[in-house]
Protein backbone atom coordinates (compact mmCIF):
# COMPACT_ATOMS: atom_id res chain seq x y z
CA UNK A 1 -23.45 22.28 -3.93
CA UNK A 2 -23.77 24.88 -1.47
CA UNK A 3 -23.63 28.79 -2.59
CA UNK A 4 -20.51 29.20 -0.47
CA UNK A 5 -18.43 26.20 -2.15
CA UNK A 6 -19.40 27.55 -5.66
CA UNK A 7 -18.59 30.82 -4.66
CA UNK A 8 -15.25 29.59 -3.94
CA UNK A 9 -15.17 27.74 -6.85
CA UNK A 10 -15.57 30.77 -8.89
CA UNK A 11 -13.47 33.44 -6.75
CA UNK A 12 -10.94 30.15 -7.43
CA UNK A 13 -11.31 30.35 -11.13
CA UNK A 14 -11.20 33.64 -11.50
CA UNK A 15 -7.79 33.89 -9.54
CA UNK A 16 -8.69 35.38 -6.46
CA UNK A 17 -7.21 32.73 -4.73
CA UNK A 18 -7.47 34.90 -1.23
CA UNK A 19 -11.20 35.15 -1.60
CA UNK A 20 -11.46 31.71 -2.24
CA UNK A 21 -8.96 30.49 0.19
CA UNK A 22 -11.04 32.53 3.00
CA UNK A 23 -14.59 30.67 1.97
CA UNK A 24 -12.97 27.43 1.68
CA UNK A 25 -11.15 27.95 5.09
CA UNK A 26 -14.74 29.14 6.82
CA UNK A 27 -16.61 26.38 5.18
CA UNK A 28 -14.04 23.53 6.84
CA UNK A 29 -14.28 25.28 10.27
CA UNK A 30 -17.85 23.78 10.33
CA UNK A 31 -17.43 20.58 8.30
CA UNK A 32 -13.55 19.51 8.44
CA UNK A 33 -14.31 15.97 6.88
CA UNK A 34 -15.95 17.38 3.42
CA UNK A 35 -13.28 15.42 0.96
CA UNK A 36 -14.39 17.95 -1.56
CA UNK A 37 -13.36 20.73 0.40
CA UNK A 38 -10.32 19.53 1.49
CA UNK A 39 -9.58 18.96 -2.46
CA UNK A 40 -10.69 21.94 -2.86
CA UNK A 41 -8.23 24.35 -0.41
CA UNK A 42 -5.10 21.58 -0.83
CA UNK A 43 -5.18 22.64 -4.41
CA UNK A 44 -5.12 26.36 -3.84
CA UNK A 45 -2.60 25.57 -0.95
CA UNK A 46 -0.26 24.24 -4.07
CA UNK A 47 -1.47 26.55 -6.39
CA UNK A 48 0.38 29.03 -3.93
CA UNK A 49 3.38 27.57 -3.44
CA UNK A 50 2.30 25.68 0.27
CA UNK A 51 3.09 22.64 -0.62
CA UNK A 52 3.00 21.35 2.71
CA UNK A 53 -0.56 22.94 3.15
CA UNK A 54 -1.28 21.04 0.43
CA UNK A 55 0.17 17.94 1.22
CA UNK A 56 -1.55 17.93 4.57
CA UNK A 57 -4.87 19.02 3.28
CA UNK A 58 -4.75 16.53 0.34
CA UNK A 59 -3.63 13.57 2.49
CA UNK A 60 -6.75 14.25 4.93
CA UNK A 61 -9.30 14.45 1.88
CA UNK A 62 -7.69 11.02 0.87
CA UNK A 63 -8.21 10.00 4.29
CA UNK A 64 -11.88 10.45 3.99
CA UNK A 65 -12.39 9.22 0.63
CA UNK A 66 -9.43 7.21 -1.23
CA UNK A 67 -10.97 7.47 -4.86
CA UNK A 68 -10.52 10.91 -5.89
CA UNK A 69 -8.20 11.26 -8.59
CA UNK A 70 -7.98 15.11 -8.55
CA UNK A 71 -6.91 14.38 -5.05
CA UNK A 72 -4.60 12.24 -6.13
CA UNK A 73 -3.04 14.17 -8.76
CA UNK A 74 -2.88 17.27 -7.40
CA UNK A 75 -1.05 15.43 -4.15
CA UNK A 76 1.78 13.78 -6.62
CA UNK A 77 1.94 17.70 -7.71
CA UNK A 78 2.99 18.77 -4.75
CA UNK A 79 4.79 16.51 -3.42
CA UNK A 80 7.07 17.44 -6.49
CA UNK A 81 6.88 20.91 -5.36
């Protein structure tokens, strides 16, 4: 794991969902097909209240790897809204 992505992880954890967001949104500018990533910031995006974000985030880091179940929870989430 890179130090950015577990920087974002923590700034994430901690509830600095800005900081984390901003990482997150920097790393995917130079690797937009990291299913991790994509996990990653679709999560926050629902954790906000985007639920579209998240849907469309979530739905592209299934599109790169179908078996992730966080993906696939956290996508039922918001799809509930």
């Amino acid at each position: 794991m890179s130090n950015g992505v577990a920087e974002a992880i923590a700034l994430h954890r901690a509830g600095n969902l800005a900081g984390a967001e901003r990482i997150y949104q920097a790393l995917l500018d130079r690797n937009g097909k990291d299913a991790a990533l994509l996990t990653l910031y679709g999560t926050l995006k629902g954790q906000r209240g985007d639920f579209d974000g998240a849907l469309a985030l979530l739905q592209q880091s299934l599109s790169v790897n179908p078996q992730q179940p966080l993906a696939l929870n956290n996508l039922g989430n918001a799809f509930k809204g």
